[in-house]
PDB file of N, CA and C in Angstrom:
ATOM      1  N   UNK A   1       9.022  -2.843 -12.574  1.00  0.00           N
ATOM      2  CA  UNK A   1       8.127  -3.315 -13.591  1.00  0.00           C
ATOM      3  C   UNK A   1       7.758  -4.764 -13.359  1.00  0.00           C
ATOM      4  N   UNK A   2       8.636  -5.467 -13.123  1.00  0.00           N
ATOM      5  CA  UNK A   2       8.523  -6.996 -12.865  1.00  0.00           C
ATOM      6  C   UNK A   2       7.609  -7.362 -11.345  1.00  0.00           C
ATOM      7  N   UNK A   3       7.913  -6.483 -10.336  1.00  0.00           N
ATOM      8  CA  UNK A   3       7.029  -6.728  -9.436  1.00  0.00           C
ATOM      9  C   UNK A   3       5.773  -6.255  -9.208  1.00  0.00           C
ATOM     10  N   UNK A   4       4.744  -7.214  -8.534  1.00  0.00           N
ATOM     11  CA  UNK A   4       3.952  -7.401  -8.514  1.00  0.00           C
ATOM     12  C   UNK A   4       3.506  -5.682  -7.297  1.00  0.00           C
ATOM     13  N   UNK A   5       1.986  -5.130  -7.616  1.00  0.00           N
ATOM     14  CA  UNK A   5       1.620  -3.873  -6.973  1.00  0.00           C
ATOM     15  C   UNK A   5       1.904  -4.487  -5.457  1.00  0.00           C
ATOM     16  N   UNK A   6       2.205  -4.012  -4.631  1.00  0.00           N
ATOM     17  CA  UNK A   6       1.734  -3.512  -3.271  1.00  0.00           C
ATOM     18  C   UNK A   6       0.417  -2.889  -3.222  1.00  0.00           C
ATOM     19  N   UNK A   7      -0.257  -3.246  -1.992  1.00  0.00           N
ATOM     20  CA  UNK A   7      -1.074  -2.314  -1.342  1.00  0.00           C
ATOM     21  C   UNK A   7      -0.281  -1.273  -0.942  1.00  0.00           C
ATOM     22  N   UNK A   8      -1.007  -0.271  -0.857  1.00  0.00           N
ATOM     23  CA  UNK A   8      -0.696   1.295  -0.146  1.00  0.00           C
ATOM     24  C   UNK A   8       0.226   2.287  -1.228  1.00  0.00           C
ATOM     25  N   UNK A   9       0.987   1.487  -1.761  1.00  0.00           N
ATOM     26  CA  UNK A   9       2.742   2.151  -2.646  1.00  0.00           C
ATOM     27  C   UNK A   9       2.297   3.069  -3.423  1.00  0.00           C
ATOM     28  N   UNK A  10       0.499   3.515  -3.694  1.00  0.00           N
ATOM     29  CA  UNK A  10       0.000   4.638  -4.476  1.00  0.00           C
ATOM     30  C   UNK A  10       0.125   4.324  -6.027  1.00  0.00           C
ATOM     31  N   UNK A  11       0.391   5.165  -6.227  1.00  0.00           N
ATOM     32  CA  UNK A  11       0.614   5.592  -7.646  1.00  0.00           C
ATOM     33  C   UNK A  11       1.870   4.710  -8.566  1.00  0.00           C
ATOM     34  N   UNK A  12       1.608   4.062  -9.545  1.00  0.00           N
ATOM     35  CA  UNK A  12       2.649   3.236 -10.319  1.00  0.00           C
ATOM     36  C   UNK A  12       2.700   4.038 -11.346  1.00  0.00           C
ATOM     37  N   UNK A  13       4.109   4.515 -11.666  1.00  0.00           N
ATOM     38  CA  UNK A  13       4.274   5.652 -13.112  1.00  0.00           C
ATOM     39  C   UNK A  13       5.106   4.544 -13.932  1.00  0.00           C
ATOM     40  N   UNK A  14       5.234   4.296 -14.794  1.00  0.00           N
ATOM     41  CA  UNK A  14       6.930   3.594 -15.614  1.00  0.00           C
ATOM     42  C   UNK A  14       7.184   5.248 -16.370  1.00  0.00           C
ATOM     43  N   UNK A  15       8.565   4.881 -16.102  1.00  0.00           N
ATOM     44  CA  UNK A  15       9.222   6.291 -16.706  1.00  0.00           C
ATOM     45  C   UNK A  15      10.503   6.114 -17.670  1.00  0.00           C
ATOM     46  N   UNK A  16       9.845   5.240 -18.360  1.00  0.00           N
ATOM     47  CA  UNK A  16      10.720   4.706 -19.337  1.00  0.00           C
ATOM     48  C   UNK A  16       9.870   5.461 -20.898  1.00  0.00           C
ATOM     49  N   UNK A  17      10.893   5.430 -21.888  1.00  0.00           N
ATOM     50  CA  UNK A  17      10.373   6.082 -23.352  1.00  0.00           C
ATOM     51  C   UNK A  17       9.757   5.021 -24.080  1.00  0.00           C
ATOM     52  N   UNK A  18      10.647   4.043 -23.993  1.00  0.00           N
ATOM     53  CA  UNK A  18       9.742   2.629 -24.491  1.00  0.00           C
ATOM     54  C   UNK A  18       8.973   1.931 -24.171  1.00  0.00           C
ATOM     55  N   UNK A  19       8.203   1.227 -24.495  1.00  0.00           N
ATOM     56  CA  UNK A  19       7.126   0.671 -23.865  1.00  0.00           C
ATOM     57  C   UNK A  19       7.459  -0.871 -23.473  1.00  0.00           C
ATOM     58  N   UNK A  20       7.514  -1.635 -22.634  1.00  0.00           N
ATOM     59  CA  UNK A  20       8.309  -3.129 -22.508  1.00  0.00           C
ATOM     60  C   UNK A  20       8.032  -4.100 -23.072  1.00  0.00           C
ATOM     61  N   UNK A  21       8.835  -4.612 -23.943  1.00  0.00           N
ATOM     62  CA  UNK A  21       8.009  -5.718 -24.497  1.00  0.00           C
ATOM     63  C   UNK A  21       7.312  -6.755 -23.998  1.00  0.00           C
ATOM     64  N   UNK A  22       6.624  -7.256 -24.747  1.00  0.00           N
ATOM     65  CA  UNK A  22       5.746  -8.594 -23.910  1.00  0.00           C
ATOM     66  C   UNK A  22       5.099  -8.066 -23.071  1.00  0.00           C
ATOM     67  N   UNK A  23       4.510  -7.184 -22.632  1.00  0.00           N
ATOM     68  CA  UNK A  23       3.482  -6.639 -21.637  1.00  0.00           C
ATOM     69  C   UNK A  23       2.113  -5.822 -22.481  1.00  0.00           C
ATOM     70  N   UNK A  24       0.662  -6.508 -22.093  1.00  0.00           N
ATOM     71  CA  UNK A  24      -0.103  -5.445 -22.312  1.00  0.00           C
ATOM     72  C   UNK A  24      -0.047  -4.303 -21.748  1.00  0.00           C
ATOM     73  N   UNK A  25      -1.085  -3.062 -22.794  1.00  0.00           N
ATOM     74  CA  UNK A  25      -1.150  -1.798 -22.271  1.00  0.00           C
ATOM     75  C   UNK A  25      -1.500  -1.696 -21.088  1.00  0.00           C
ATOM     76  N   UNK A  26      -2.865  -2.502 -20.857  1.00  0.00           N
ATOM     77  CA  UNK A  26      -3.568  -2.797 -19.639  1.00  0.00           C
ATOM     78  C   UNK A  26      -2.699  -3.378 -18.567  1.00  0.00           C
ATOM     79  N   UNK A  27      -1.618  -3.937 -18.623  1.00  0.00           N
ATOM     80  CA  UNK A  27      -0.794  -4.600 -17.147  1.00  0.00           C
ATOM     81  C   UNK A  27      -0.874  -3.623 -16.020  1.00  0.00           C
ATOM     82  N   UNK A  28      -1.139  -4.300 -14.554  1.00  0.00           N
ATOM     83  CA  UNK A  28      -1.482  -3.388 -13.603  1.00  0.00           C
ATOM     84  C   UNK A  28      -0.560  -3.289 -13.158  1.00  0.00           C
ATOM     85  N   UNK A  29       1.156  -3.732 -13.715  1.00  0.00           N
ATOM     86  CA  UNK A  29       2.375  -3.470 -12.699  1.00  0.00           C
ATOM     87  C   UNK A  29       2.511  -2.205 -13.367  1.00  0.00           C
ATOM     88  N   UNK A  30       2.277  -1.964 -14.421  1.00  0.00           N
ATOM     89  CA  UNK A  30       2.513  -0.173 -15.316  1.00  0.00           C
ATOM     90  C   UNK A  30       1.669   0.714 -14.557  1.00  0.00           C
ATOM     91  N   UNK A  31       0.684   0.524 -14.822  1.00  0.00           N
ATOM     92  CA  UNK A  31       0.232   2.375 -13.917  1.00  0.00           C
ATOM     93  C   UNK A  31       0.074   2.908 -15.034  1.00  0.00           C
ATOM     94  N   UNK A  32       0.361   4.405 -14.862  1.00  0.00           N
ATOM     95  CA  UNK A  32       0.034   5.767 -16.089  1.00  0.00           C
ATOM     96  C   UNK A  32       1.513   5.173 -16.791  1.00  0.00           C
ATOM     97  N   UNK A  33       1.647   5.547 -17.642  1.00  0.00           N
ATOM     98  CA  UNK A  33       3.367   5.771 -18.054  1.00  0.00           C
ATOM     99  C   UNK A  33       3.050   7.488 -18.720  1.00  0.00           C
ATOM    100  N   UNK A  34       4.628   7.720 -18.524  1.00  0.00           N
ATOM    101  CA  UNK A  34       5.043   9.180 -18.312  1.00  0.00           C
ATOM    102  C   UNK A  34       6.166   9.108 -19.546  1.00  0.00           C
ATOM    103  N   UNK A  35       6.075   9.058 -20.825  1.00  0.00           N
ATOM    104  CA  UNK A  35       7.357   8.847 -21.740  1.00  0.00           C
ATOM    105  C   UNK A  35       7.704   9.882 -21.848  1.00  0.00           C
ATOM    106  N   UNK A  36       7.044  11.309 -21.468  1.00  0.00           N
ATOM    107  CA  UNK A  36       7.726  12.422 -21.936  1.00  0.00           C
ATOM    108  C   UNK A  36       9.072  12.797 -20.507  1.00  0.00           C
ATOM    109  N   UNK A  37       9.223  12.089 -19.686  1.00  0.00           N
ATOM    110  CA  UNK A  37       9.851  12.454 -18.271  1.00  0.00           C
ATOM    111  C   UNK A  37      11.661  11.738 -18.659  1.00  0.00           C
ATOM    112  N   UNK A  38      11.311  10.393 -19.840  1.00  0.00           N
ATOM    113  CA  UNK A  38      12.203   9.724 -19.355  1.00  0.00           C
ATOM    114  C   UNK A  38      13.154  10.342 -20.648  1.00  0.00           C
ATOM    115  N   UNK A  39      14.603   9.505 -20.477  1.00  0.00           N
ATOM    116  CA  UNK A  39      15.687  10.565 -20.930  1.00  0.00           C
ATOM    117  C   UNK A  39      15.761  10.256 -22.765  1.00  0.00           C
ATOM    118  N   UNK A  40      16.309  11.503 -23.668  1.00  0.00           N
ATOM    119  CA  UNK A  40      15.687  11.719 -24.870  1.00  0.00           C
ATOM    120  C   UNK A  40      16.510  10.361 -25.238  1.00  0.00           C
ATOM    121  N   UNK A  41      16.102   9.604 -26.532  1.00  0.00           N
ATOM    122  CA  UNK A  41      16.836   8.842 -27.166  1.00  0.00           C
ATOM    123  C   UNK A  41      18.678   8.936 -27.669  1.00  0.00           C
ATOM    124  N   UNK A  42      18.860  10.258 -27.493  1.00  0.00           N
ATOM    125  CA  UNK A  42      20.012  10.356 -27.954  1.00  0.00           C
ATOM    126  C   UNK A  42      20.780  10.214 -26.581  1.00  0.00           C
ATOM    127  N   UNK A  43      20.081  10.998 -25.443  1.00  0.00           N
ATOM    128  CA  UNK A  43      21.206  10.207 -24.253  1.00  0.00           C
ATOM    129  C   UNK A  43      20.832   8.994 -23.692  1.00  0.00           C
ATOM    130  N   UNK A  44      20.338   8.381 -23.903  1.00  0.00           N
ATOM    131  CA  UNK A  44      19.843   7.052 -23.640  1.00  0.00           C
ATOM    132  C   UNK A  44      20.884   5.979 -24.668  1.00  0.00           C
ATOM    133  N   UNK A  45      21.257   6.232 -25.774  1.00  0.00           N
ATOM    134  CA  UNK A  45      22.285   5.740 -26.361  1.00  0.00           C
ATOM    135  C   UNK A  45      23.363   5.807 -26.137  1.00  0.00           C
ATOM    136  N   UNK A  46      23.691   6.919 -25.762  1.00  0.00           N
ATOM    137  CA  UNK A  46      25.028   7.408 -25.317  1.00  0.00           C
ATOM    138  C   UNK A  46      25.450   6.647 -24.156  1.00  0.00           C
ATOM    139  N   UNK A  47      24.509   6.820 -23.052  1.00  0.00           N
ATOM    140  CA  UNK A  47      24.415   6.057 -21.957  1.00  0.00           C
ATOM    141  C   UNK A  47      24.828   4.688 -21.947  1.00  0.00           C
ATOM    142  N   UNK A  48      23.901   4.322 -22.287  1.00  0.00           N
ATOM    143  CA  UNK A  48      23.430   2.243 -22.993  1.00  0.00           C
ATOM    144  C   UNK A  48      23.923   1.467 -21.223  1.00  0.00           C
ATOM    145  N   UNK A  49      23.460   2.038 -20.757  1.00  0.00           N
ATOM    146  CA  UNK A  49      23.743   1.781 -19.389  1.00  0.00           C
ATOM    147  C   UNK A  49      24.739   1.243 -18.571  1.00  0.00           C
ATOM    148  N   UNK A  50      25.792   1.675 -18.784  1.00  0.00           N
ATOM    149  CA  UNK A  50      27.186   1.191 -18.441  1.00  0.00           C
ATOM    150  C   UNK A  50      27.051   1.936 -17.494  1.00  0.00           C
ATOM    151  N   UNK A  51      27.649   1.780 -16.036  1.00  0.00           N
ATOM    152  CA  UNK A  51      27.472   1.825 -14.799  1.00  0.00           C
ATOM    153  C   UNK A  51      28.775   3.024 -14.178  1.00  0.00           C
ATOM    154  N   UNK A  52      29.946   3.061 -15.303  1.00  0.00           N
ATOM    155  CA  UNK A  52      30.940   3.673 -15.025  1.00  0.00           C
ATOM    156  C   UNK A  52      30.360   5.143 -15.597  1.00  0.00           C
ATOM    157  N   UNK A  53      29.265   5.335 -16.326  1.00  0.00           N
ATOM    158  CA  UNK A  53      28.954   6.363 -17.108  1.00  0.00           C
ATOM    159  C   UNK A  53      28.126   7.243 -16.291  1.00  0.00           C
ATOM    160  N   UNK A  54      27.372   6.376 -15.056  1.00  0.00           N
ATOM    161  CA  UNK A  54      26.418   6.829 -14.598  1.00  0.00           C
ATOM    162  C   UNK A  54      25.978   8.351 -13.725  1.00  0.00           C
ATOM    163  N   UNK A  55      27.212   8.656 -13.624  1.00  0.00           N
ATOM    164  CA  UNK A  55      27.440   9.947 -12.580  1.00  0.00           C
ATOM    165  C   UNK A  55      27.124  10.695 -13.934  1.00  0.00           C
ATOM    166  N   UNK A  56      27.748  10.913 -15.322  1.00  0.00           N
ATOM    167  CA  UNK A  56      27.662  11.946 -16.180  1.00  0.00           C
ATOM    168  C   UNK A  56      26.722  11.811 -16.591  1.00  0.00           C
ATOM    169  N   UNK A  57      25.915  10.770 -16.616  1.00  0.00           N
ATOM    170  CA  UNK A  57      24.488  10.288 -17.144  1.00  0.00           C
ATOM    171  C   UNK A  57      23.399  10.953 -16.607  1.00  0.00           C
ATOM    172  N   UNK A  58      23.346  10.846 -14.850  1.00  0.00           N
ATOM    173  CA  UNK A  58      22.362  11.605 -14.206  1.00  0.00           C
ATOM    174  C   UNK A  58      22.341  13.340 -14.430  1.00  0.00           C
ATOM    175  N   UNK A  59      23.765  13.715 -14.331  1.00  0.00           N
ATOM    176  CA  UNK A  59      24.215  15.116 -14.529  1.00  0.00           C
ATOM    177  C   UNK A  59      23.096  15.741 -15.736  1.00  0.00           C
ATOM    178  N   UNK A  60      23.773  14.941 -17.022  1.00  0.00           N
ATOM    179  CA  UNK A  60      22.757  15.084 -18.254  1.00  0.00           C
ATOM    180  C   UNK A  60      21.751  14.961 -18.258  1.00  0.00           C
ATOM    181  N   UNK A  61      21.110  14.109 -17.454  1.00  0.00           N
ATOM    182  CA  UNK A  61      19.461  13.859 -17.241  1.00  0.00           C
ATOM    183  C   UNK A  61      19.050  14.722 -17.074  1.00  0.00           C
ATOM    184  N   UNK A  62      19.680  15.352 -15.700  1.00  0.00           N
ATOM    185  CA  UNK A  62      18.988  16.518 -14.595  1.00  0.00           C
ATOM    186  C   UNK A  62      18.757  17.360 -15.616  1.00  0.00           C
ATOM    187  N   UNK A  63      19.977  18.087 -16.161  1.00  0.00           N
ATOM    188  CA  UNK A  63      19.963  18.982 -17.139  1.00  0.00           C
ATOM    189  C   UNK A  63      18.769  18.845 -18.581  1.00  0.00           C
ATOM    190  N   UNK A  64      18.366  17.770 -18.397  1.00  0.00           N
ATOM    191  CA  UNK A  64      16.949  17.125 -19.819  1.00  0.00           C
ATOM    192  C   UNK A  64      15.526  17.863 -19.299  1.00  0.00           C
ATOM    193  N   UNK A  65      15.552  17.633 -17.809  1.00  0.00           N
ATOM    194  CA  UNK A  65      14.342  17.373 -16.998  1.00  0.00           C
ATOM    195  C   UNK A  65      14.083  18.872 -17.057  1.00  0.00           C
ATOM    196  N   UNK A  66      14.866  19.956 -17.202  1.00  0.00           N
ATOM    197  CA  UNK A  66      14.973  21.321 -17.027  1.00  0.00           C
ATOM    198  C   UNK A  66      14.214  21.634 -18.598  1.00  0.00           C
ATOM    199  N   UNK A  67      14.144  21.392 -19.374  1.00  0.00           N
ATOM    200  CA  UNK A  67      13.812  21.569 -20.642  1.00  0.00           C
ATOM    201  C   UNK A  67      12.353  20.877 -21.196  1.00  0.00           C
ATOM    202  N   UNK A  68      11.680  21.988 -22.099  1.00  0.00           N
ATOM    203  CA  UNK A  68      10.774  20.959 -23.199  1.00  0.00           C
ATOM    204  C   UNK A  68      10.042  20.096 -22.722  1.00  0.00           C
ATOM    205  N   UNK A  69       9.585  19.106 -23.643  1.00  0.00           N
ATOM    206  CA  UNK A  69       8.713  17.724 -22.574  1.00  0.00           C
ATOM    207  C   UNK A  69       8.931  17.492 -21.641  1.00  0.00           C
ATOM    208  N   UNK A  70      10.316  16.987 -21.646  1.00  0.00           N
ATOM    209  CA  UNK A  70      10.793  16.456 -20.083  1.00  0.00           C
ATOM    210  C   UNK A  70      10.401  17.514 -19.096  1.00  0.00           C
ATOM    211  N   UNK A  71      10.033  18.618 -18.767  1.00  0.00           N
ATOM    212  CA  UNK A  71      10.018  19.657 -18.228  1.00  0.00           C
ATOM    213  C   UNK A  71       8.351  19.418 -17.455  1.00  0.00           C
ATOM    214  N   UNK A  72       8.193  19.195 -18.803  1.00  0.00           N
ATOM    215  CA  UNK A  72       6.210  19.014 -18.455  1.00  0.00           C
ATOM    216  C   UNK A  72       6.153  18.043 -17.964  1.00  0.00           C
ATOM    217  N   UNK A  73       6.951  16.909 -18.409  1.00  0.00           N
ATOM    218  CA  UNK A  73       6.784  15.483 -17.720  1.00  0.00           C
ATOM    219  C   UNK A  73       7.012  15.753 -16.109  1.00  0.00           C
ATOM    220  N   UNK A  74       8.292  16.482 -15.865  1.00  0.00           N
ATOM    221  CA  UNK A  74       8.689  16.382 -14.360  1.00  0.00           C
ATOM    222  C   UNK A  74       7.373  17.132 -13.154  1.00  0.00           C
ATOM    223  N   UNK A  75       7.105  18.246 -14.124  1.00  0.00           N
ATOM    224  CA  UNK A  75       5.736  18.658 -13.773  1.00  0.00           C
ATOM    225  C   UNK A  75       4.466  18.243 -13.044  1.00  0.00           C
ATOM    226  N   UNK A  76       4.265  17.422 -14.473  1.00  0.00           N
ATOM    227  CA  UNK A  76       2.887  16.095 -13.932  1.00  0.00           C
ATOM    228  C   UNK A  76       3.436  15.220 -12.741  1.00  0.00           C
ATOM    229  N   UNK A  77       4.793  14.658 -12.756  1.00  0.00           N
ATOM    230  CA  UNK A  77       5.063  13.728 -11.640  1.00  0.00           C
ATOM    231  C   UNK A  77       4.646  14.574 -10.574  1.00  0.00           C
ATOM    232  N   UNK A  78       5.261  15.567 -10.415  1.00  0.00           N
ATOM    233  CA  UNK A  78       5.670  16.092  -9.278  1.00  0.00           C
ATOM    234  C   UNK A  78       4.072  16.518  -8.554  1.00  0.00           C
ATOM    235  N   UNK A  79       3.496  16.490  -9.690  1.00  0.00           N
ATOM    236  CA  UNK A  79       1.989  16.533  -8.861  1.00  0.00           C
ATOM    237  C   UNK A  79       1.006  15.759  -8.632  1.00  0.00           C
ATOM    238  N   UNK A  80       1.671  14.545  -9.225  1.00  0.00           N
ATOM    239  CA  UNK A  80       1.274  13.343  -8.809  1.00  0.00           C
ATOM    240  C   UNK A  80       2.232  13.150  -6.938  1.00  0.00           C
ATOM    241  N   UNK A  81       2.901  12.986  -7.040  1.00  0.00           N
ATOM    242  CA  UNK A  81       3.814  13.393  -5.758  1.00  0.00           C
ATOM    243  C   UNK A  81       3.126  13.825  -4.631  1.00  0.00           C
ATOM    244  N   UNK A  82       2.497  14.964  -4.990  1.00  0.00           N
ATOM    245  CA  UNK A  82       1.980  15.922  -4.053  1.00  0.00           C
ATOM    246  C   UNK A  82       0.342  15.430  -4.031  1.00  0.00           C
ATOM    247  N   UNK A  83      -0.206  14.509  -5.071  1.00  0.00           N
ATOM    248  CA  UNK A  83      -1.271  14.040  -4.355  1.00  0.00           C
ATOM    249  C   UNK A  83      -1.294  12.718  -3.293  1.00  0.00           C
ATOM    250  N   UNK A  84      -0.189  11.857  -3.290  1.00  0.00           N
ATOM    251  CA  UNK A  84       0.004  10.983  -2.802  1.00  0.00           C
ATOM    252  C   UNK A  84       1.162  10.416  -3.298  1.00  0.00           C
ATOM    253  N   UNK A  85       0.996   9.127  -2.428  1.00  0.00           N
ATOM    254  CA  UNK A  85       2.727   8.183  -2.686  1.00  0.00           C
ATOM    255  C   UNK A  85       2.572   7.974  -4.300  1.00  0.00           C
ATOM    256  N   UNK A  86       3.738   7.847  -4.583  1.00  0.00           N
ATOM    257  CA  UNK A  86       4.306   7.325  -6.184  1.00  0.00           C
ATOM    258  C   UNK A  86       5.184   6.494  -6.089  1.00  0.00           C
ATOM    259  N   UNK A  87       5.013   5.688  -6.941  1.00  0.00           N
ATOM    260  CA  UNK A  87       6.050   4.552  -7.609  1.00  0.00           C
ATOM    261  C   UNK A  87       7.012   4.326  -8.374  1.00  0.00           C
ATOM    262  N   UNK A  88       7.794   4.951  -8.611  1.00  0.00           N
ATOM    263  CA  UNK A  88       8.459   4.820 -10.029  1.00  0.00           C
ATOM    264  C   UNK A  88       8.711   3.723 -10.695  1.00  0.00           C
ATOM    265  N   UNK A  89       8.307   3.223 -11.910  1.00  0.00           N
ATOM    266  CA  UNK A  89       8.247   2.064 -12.452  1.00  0.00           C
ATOM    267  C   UNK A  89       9.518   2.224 -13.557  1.00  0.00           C
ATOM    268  N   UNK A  90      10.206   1.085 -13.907  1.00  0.00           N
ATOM    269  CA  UNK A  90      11.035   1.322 -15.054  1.00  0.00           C
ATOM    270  C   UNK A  90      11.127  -0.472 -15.186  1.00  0.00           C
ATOM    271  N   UNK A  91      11.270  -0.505 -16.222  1.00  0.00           N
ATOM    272  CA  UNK A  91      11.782  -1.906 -16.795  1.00  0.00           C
ATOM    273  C   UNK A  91      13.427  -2.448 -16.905  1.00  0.00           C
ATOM    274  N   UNK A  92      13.926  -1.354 -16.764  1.00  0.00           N
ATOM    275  CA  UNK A  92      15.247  -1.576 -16.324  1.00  0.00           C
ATOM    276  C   UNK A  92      15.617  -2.622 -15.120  1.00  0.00           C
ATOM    277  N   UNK A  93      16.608  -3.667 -15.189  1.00  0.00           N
ATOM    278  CA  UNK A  93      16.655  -4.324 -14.239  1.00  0.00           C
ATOM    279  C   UNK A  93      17.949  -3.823 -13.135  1.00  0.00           C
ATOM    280  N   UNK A  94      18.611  -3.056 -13.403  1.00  0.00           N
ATOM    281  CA  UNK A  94      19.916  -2.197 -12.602  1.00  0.00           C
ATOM    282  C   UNK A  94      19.205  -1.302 -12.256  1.00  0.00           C
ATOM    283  N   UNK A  95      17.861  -0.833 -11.303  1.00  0.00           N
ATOM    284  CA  UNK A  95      17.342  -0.175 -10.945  1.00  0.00           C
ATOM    285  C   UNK A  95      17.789   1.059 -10.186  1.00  0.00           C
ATOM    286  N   UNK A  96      19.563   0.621  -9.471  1.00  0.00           N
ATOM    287  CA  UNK A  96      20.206   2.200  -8.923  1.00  0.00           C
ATOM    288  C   UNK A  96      20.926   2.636  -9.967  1.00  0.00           C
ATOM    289  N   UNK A  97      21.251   2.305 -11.400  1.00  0.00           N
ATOM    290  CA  UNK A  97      21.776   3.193 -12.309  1.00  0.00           C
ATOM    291  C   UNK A  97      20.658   2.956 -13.316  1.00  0.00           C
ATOM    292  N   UNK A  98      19.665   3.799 -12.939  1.00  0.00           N
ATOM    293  CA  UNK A  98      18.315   3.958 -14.037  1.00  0.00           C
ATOM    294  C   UNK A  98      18.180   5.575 -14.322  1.00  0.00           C
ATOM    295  N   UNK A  99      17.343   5.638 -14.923  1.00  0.00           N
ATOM    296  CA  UNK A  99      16.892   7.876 -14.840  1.00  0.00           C
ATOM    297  C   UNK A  99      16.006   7.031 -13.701  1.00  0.00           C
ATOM    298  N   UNK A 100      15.069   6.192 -13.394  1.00  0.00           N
ATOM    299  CA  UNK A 100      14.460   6.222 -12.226  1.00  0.00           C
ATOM    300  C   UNK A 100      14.880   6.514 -10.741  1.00  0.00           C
ATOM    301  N   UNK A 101      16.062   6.303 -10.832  1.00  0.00           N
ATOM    302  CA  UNK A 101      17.015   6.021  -9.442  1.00  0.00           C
ATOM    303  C   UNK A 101      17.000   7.738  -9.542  1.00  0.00           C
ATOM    304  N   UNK A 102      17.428   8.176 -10.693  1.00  0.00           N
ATOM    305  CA  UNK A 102      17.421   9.958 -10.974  1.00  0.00           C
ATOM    306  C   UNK A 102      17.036  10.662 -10.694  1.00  0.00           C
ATOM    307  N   UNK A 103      15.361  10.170 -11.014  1.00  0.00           N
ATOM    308  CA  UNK A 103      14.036  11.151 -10.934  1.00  0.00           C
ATOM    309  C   UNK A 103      13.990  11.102  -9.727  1.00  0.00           C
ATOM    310  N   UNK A 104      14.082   9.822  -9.124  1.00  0.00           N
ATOM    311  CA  UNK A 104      13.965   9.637  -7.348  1.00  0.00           C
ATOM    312  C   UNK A 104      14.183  11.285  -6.493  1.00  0.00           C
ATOM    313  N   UNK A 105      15.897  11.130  -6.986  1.00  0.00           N
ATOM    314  CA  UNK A 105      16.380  12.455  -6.242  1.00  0.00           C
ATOM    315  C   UNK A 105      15.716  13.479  -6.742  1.00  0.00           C
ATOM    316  N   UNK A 106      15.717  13.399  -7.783  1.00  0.00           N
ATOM    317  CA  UNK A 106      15.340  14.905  -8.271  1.00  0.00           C
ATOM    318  C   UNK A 106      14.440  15.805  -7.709  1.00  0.00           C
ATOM    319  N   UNK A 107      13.056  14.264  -7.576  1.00  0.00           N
ATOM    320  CA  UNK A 107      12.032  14.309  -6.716  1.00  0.00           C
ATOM    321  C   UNK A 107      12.134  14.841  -5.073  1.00  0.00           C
ATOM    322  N   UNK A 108      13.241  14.597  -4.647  1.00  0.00           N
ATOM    323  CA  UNK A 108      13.580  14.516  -3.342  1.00  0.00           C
ATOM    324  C   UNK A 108      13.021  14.363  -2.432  1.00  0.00           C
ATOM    325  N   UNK A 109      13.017  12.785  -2.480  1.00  0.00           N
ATOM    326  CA  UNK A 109      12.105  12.409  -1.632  1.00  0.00           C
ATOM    327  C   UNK A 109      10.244  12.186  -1.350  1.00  0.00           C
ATOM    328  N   UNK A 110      10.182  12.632  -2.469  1.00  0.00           N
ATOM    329  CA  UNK A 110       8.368  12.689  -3.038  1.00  0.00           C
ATOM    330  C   UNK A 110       8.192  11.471  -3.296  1.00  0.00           C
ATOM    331  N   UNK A 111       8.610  10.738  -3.285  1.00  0.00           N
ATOM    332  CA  UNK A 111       8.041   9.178  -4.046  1.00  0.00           C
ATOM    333  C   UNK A 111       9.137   8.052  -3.694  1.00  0.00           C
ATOM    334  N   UNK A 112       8.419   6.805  -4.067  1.00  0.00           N
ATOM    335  CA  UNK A 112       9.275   5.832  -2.955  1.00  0.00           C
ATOM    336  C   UNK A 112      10.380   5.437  -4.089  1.00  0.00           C
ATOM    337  N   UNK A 113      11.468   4.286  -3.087  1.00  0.00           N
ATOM    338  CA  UNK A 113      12.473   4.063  -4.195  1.00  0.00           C
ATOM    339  C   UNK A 113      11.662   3.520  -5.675  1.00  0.00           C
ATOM    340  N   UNK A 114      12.840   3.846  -6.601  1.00  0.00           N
ATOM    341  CA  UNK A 114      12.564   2.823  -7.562  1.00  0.00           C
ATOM    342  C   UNK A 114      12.156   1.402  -7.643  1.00  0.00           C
ATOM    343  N   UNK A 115      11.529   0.622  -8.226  1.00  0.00           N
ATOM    344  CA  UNK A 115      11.308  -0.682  -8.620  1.00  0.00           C
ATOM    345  C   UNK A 115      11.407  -0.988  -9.732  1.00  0.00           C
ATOM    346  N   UNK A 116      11.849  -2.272  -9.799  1.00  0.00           N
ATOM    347  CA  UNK A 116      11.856  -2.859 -11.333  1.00  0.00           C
ATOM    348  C   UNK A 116      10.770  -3.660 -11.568  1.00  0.00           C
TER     349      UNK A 116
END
């Protein structure tokens, strides 16, 4: 989120539920945002991003992404994916224990690392 676009890097998604503060809608480091992809509020609390949590965190994710919105969300990425490179955007600054670092795999390999 904080860095500035690249040429070429395609597609900028943020895949976060919230929107970041202090940033217009219009900011060109956002891209589309995808809130239905990122993880529901209740595991996102649970979470609160403690780093020791993170293995049961992704587990639960995966298991989100299988369901409901998130389902449709993983959907649209994934065909964003398949039209070209993607970005994953998140505002998170621990960018390898994010759902972005998540979606990455999930993606496998469809889209470049995460950025913050």
């Amino acid at each position: 989120m904080y860095d500035e676009p690249d040429p070429g890097e395609g597609a900028r998604v943020l895949v976060d539920r919230l929107w970041p503060r202090g940033l217009r809608k219009d900011d060109p480091r956002v891209g589309r945002w995808l809130p239905a992809v990122a993880p529901s509020p209740e595991l996102r609390r649970w979470y609160g991003h403690r780093p020791e949590l993170f293995d049961e965190f992704a587990d639960r994710y995966t298991a989100e992404l299988g369901t409901g919105a998130a389902a449709a969300g993983l959907a649209e990425l994934r065909d964003l994916v398949r039209r070209g490179p993607v970005t994953l955007v998140t505002a998170t600054r621990d960018v390898d224990h994010s759902n972005a670092a998540v979606l990455a795999r999930v993606l496998a390999g469809g889209s470049r690392r995460p950025r913050s």
